[in-house]
Protein backbone atom coordinates (compact mmCIF):
# COMPACT_ATOMS: atom_id res chain seq x y z
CA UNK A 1 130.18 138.84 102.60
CA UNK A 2 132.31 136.08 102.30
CA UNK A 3 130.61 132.08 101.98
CA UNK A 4 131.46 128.68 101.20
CA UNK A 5 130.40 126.32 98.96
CA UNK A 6 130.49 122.67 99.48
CA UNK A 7 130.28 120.34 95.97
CA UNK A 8 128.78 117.60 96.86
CA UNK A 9 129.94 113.98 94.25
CA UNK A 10 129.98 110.25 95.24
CA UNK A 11 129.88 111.28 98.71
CA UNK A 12 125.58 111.63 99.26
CA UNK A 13 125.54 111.94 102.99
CA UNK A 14 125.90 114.07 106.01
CA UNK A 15 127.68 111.57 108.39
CA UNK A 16 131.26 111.57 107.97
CA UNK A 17 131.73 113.59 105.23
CA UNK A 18 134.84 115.89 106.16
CA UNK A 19 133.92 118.69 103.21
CA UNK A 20 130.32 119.82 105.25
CA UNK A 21 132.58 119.30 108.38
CA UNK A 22 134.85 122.05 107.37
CA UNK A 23 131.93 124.19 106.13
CA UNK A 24 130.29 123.88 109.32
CA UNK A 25 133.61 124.87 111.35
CA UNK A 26 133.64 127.94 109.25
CA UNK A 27 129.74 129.43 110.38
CA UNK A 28 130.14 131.11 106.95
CA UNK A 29 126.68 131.36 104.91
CA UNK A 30 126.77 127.74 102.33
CA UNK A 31 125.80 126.58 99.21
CA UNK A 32 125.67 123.17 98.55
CA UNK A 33 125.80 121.83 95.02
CA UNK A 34 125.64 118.78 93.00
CA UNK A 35 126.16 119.10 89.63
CA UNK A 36 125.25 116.48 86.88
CA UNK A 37 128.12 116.09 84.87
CA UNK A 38 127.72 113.57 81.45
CA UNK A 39 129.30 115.99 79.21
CA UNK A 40 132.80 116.84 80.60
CA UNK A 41 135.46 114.82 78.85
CA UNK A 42 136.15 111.56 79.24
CA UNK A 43 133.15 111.42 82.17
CA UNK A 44 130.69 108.12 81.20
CA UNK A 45 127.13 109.02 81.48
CA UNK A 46 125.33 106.96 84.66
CA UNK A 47 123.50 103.63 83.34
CA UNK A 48 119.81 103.20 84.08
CA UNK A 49 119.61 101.21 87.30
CA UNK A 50 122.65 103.80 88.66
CA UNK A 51 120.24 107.08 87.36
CA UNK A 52 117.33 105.36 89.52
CA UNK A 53 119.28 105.21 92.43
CA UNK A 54 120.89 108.90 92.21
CA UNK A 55 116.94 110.33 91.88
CA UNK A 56 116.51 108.97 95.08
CA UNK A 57 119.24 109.30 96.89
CA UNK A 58 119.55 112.89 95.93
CA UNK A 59 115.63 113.49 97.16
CA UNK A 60 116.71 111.77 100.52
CA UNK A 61 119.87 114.04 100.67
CA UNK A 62 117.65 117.47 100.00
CA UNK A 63 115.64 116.67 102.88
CA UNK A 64 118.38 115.76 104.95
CA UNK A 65 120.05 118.76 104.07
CA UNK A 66 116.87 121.39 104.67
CA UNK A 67 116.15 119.54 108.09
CA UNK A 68 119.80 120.61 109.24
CA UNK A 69 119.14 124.26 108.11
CA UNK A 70 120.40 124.17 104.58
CA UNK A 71 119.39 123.35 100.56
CA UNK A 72 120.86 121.09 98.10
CA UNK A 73 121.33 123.17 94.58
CA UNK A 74 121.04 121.00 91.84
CA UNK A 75 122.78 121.58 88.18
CA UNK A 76 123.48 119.83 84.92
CA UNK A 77 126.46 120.88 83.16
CA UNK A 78 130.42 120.63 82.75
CA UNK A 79 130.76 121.01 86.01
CA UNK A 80 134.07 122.83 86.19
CA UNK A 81 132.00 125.83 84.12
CA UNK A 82 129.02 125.03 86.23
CA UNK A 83 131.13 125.56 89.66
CA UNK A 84 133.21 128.28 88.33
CA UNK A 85 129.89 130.22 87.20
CA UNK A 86 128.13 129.36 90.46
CA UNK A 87 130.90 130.11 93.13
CA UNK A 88 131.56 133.81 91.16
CA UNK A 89 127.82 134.21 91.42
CA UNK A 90 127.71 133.54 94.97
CA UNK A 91 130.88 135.54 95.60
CA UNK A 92 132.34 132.25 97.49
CA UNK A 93 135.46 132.82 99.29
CA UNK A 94 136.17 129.40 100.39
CA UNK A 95 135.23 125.76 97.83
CA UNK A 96 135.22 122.40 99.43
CA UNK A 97 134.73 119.07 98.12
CA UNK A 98 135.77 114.92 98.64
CA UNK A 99 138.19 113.60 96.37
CA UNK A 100 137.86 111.36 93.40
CA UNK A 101 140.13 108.92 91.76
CA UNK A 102 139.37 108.42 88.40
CA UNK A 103 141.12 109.95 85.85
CA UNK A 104 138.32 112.43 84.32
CA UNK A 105 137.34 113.31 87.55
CA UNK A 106 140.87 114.49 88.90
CA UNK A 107 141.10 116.67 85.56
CA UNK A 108 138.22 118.47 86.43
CA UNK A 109 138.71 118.86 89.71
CA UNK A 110 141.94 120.23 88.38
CA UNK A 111 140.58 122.89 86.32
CA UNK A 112 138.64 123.93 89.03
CA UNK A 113 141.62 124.20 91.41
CA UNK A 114 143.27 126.31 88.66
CA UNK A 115 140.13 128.79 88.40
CA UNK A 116 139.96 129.41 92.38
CA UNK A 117 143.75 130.04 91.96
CA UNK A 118 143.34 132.46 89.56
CA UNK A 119 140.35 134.35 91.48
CA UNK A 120 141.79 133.56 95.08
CA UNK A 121 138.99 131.92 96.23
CA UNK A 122 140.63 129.08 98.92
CA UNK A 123 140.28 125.37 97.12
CA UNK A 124 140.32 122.94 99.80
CA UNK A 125 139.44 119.16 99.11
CA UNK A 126 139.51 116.25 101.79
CA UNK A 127 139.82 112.14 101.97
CA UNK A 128 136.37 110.81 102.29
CA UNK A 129 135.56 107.85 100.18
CA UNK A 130 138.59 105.94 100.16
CA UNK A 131 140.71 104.60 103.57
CA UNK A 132 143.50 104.15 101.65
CA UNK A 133 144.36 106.92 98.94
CA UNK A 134 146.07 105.19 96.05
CA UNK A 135 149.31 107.10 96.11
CA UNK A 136 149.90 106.53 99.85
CA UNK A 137 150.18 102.75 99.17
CA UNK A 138 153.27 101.54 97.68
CA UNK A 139 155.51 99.13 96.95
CA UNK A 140 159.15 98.49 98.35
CA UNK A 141 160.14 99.75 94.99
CA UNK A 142 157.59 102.94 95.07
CA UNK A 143 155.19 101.87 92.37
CA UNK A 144 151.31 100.30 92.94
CA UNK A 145 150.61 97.04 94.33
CA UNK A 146 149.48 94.68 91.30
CA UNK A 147 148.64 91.86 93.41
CA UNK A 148 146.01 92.02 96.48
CA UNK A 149 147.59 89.94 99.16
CA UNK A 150 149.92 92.14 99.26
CA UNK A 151 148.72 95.49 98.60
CA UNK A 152 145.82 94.97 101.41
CA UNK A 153 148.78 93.48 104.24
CA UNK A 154 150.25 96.75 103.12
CA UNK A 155 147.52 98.80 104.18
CA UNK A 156 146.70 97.16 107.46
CA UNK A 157 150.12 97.73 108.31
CA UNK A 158 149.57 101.12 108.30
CA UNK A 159 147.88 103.49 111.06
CA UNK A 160 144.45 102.64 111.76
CA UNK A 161 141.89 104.11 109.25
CA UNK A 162 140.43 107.71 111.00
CA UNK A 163 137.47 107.44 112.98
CA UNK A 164 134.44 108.74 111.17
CA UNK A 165 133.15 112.04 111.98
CA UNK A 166 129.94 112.78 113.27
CA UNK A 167 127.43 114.37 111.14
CA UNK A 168 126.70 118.02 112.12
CA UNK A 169 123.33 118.84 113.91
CA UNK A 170 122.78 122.22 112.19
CA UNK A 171 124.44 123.73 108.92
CA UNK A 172 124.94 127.60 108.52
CA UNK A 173 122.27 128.97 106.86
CA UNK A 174 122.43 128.95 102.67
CA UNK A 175 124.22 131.71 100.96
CA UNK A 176 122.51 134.47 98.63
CA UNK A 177 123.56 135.57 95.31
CA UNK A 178 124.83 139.18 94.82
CA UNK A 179 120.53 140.00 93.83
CA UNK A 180 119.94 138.98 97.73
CA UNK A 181 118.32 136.00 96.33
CA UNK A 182 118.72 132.04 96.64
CA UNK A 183 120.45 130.81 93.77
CA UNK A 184 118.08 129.17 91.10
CA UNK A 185 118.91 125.44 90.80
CA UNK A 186 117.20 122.79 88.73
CA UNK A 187 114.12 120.69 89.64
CA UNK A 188 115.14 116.84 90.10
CA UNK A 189 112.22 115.31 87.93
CA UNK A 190 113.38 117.99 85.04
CA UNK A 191 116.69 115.23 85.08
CA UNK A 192 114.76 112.31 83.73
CA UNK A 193 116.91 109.94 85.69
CA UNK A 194 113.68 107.39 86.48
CA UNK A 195 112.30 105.00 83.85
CA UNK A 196 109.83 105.59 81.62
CA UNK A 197 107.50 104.12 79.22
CA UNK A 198 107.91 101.22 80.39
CA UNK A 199 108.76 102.07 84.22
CA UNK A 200 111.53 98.65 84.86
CA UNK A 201 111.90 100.18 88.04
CA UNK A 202 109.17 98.12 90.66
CA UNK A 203 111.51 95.28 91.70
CA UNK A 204 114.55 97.98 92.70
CA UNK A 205 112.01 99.83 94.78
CA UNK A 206 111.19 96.73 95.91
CA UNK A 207 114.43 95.93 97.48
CA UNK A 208 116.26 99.24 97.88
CA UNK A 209 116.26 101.96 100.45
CA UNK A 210 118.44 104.49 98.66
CA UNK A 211 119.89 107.59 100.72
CA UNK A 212 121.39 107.84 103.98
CA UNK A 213 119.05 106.65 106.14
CA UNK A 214 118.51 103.68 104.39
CA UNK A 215 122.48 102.77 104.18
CA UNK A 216 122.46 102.95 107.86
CA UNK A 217 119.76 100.45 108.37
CA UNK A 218 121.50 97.99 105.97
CA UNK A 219 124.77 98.23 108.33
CA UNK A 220 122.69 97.55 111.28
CA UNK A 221 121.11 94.62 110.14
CA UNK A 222 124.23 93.24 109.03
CA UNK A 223 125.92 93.72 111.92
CA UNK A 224 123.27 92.24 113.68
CA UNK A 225 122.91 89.49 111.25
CA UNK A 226 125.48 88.11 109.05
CA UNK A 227 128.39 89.74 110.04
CA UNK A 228 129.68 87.12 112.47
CA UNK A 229 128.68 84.15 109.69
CA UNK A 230 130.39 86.33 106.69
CA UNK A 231 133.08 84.01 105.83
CA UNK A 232 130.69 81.50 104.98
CA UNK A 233 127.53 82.86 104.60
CA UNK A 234 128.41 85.24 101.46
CA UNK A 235 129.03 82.06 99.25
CA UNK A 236 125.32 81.37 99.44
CA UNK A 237 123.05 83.25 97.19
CA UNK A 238 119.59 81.57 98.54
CA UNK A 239 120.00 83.36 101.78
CA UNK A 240 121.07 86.83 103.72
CA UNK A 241 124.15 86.22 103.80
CA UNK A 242 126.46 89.67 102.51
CA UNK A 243 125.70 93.29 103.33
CA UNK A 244 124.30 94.62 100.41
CA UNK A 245 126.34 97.66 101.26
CA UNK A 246 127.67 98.11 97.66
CA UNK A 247 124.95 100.59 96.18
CA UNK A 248 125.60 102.51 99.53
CA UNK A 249 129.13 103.20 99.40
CA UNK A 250 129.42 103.59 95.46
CA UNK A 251 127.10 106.93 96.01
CA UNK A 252 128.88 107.68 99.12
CA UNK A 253 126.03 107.54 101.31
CA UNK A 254 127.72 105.55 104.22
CA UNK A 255 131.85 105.71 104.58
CA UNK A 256 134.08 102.71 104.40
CA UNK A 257 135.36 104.72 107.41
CA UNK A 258 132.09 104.73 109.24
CA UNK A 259 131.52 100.68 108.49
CA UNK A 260 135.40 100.00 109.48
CA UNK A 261 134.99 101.23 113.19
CA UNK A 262 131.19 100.27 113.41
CA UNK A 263 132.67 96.62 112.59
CA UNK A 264 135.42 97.33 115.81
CA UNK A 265 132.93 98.31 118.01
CA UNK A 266 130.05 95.59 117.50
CA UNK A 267 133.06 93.23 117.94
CA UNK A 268 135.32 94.63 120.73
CA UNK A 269 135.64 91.65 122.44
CA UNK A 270 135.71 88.94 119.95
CA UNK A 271 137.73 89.16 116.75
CA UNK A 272 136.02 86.19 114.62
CA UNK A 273 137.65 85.49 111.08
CA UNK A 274 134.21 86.50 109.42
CA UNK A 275 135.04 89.81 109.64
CA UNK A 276 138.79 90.05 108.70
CA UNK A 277 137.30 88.37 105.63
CA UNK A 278 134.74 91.09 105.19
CA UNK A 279 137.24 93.74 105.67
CA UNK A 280 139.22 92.37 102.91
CA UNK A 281 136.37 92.98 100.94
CA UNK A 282 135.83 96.68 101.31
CA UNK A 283 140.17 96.07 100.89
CA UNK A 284 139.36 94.98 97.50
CA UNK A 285 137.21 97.67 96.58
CA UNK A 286 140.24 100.21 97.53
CA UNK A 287 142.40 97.78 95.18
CA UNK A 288 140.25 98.21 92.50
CA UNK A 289 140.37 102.04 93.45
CA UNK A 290 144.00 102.13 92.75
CA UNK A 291 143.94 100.36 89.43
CA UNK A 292 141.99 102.84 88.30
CA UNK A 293 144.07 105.42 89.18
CA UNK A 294 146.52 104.09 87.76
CA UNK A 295 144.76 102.92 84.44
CA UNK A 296 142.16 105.42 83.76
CA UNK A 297 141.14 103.43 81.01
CA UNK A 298 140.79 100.38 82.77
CA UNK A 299 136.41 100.14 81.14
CA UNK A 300 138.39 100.05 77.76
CA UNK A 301 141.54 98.57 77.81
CA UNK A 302 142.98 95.61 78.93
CA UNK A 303 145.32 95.65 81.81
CA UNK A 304 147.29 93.06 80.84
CA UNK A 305 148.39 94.10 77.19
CA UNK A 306 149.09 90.70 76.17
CA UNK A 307 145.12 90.26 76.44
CA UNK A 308 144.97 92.69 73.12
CA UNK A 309 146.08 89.70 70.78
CA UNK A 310 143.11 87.19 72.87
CA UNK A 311 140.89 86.16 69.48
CA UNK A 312 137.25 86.99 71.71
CA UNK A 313 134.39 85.90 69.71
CA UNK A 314 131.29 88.00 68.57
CA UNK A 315 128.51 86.25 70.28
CA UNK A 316 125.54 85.85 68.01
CA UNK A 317 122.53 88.72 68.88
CA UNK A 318 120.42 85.12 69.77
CA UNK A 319 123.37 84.24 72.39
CA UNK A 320 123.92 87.53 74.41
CA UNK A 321 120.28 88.31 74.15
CA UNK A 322 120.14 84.51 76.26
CA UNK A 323 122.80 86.09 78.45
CA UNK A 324 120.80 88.78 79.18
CA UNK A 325 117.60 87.90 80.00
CA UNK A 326 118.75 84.94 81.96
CA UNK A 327 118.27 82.27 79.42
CA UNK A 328 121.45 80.36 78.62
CA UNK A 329 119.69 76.86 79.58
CA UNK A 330 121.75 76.82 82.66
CA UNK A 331 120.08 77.48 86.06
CA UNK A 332 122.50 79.57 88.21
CA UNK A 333 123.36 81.99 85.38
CA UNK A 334 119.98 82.48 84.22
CA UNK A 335 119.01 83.16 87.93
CA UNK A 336 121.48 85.53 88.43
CA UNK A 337 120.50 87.59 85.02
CA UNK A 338 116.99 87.50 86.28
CA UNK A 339 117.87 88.68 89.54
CA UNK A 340 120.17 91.82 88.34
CA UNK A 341 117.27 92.63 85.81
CA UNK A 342 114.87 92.61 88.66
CA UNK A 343 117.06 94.33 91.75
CA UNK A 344 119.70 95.95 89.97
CA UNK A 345 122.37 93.46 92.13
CA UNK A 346 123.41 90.09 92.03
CA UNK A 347 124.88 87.82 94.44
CA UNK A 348 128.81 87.77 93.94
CA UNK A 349 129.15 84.24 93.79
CA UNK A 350 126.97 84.47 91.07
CA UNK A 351 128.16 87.15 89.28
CA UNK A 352 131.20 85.73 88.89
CA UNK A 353 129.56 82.42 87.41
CA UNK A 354 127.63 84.38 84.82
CA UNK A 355 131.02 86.48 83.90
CA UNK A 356 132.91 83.44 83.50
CA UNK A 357 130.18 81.73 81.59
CA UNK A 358 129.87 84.94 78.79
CA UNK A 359 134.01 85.25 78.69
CA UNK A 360 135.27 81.93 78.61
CA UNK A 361 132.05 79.67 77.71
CA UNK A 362 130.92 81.89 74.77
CA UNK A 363 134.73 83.03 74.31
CA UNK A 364 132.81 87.11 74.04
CA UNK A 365 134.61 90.58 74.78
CA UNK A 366 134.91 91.09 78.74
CA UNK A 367 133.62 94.94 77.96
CA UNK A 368 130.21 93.31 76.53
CA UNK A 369 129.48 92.19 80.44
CA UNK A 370 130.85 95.45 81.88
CA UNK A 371 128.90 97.04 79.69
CA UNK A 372 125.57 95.51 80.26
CA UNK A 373 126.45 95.45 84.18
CA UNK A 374 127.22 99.37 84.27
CA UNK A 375 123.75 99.38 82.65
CA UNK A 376 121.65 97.68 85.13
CA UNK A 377 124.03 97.20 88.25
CA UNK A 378 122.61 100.14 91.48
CA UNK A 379 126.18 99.50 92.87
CA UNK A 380 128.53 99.67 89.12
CA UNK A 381 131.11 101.95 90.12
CA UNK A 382 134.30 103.14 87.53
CA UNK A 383 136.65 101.03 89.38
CA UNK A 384 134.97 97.74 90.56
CA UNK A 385 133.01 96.97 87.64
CA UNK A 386 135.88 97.19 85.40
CA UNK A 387 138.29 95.90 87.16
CA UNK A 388 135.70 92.52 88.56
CA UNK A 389 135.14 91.91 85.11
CA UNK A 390 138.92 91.55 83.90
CA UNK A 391 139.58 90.18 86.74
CA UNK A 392 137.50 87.34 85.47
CA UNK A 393 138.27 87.54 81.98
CA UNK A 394 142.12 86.73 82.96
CA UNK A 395 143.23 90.17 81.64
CA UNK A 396 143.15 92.13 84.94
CA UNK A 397 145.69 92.98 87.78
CA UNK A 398 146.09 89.68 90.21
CA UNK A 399 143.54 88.07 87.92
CA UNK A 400 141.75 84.81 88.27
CA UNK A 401 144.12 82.12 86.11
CA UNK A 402 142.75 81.77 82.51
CA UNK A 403 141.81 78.42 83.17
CA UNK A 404 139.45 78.72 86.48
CA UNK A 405 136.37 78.85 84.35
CA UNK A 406 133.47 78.70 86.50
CA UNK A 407 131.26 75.63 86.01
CA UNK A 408 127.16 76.84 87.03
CA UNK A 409 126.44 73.48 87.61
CA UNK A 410 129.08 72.40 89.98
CA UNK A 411 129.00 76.00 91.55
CA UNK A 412 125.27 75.88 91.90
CA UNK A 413 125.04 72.17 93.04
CA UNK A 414 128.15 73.50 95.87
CA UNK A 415 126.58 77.10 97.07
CA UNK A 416 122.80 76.57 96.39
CA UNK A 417 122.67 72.81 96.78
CA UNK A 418 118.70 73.29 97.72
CA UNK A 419 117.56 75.19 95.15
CA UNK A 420 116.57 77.89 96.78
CA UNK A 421 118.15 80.34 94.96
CA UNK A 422 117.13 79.25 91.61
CA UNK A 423 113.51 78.82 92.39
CA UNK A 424 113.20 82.06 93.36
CA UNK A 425 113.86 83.29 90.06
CA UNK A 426 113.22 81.02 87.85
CA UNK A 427 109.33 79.87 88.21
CA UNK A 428 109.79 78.15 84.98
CA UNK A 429 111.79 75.27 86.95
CA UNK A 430 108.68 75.47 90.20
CA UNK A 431 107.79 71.69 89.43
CA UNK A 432 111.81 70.24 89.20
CA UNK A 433 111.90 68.43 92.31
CA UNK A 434 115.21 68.18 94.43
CA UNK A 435 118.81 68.23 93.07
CA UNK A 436 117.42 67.91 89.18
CA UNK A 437 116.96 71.77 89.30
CA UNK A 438 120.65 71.95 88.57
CA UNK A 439 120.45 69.84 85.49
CA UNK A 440 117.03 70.73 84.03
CA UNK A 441 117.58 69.14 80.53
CA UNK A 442 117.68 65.95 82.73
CA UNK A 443 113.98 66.43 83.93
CA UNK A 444 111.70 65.58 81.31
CA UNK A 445 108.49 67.34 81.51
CA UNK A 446 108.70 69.04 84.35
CA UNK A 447 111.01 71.66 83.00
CA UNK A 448 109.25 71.57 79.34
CA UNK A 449 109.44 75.30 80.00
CA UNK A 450 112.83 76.54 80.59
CA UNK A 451 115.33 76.70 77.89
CA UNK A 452 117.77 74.35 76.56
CA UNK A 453 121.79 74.80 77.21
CA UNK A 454 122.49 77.37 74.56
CA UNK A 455 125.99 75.75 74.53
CA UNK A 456 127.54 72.77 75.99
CA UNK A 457 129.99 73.25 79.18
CA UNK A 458 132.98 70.57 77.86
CA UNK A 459 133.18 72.08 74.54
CA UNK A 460 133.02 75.59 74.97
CA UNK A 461 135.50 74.91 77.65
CA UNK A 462 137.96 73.03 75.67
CA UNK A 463 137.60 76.12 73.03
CA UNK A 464 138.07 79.06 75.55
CA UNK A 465 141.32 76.51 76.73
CA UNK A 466 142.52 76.30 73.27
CA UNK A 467 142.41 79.98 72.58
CA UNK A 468 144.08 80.82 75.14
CA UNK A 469 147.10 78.65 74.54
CA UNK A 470 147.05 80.25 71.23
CA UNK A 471 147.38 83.60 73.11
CA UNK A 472 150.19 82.04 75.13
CA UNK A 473 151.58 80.53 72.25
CA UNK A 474 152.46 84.03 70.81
């Protein structure tokens, strides 16, 4: 009897997720597989906050899954063997999946394509996670965009991104193996994707609602809430002011396509500038989508080559442990460390002050922060983290200037004049009244706890300047 099997990736839903459409429009018996891959070639292994998420989501998407009729197989493996074995087990005649763009990915998805070639089993694989593929956006010239502006006016020049479809009521019924049996899969909790010993995890269960469901109810509220104050509103870290959508799409539980024409409807009749600006945000996160299709390497290599000659300094094990654990002596950054070790996010106002503050003010590697971000980030994705974090350093595609180096004072003093923010995490600074929160070395006693400035702002700038005219300087 002939079947289909879906292989389920980044794309942890049932809405809008054109692979299970197909399988459905088929009635054939289906198997439906994720496969944990950390040991394919080139594929980087999930950091901890990201493995946290995944358990859950992936519990979420199993009962999802059984309530529409069907069964999520888990296995751990290369997963080009791991599908190859499975669909010749299961006698598939049909293999469906959701694209990926990153470079590893597409050469496994590659040697699977070859395998179902070779054993005529039909390979068919759909646009799901991306609006904009990165080889249908190009240039006058026929070559990727390298600046934003005009890569994104590109896109919304073209037709209207697809409406989403809807996610099927019922799912044929699972397949059997040629023993008449259901295939054996793995048991989640034999993964050892939560924390243990210690468990960090209480402050990201705290905040998070991983899995479908959960991404659904974070688009309503925001729709409902600060959608129409975007433009402004996501500056300012002490309130809800952005979507907190990010950990949502990078596992594919919701569709850009699905928030795109849920942002048309809620505002058919008024157009207001807050949410072309949001739009150009998921925009960005299809540029950075491109660059790494185009730079496979972009976690490890600088984009702009010149950048290889840029004389980065090793921070001392005192310094990026300050970094880290939100100690630097300076309010917004150390808030912002706190609140990413806490929740697994941070504001992006804020993570863009703490970048700037570890790449230009203590002159360190840009892959140190990507790093430690991929580590403890619930929304680090291949493309966006990498390609955020050059974009800081000065070293990415349309890149902030060298010289825009991010003062957490000012910034803090501008976006969270209050304090609101910082008091949240930092109870160190509870008894700094008013604007002296931004400035605690000016506040005596009151802020006897909290850290000095573990370097000063005018110096290290006029170093991270000077080495960069050096760079310049050839």
């Amino acid at each position: 009897m002939s079947s289909t099997l879906v292989w389920l990736r980044d794309d942890l839903r049932l809405d809008d997720n054109p692979a299970l459409t197909e399988a459905v429009s088929l009635g054939e018996p289906l198997t439906v597989v994720y496969v944990l891959d950390e040991g394919s070639p080139g594929m980087r292994p999930l950091g901890g906050a990201a493995k946290w998420w995944l358990h859950h989501s992936l519990r979420e998407l199993a009962a999802a899954l059984e309530a529409a009729g069907s069964r999520l197989l888990l296995r751990r493996g290369r997963a080009a063997e791991v599908i190859a074995d499975l669909a010749g087990r299961m006698g598939a005649t049909t293999l469906l999946w959701n694209r990926r763009y990153g470079g590893p990915e597409r050469a496994i998805d590659s040697r699977v394509e070859g395998w179902a070639a070779e054993h005529g089993v039909r390979a068919d694989s759909f646009q799901a996670s991306l609006m904009f593929e990165p080889w249908t956006v190009r240039t006058g010239a026929g070559g990727p965009y390298k600046v934003f502006t005009p890569f994104w006016k590109a896109c919304l020049d073209r037709t209207e991104p697809r409406l989403p479809l809807d996610a099927p009521h019922r799912l044929p019924a699972p397949a059997l193996a040629g023993d008449g049996k259901l295939p054996a899969g793995d048991a989640l909790e034999s993964w050892g994707l939560l924390p243990r010993r210690p468990d960090w995890s209480a402050g990201l269960a705290g905040t998070w609602t991983p899995g479908e469901a959960g991404a659904h109810r974070r688009l309503e509220d925001f729709l409902d809430g600060p959608a129409a104050k975007y433009g402004t509103g996501r500056d300012v870290p002490g309130i809800e002011g952005t979507s907190r959508l990010s950990p949502h799409l990078r596992f594919g539980e919701i569709s850009p396509f699905r928030i795109w024409h849920a942002l048309r409807e809620r505002f058919a009749h008024q157009a207001p500038a807050d949410v072309g600006i949001f739009r150009s945000e998921l925009g960005w996160r299809e540029f950075c989508w491109q660059l790494l299709y185009e730079n496979p390497s972009l976690a490890t290599r600088n984009y702009r080559p010149e950048f290889d000659r840029f004389a980065w300094q090793t921070p001392s094990d005192a310094e990026l442990a300050a970094w880290r654990q939100g100690r630097t002596g300076y309010p917004l950054v150390d808030a912002g460390m706190r609140q990413l070790w806490q929740t697994g996010w941070m504001h992006n106002r804020v993570r863009m002050a703490a970048a700037s503050f570890l790449v230009k003010n203590l002159l360190a590697d840009w892959r140190l922060g990507e790093a430690w971000f991929w580590d403890t980030l619930v929304d680090a994705d291949a493309a966006s983290n990498p390609a955020n974090w050059q974009w800081v350093a000065g070293s990415g595609a349309d890149a902030s200037p060298y010289f825009r180096i991010f003062n957490p004072v000012t910034q803090s003093k501008k976006f969270d004049a209050e304090g609101r923010y910082l008091r949240e995490y930092l109870p160190e600074l509870a008894a700094v009244h008013g604007k002296a929160i931004h400035e605690p070395w000016k506040a005596g006693a009151a802020a006897a706890d909290y850290p000095e400035p573990i370097v000063g702002l005018p110096e290290s700038r006029a170093r991270a300047l000077a080495t960069y005219q050096q760079l310049k300087d050839g």
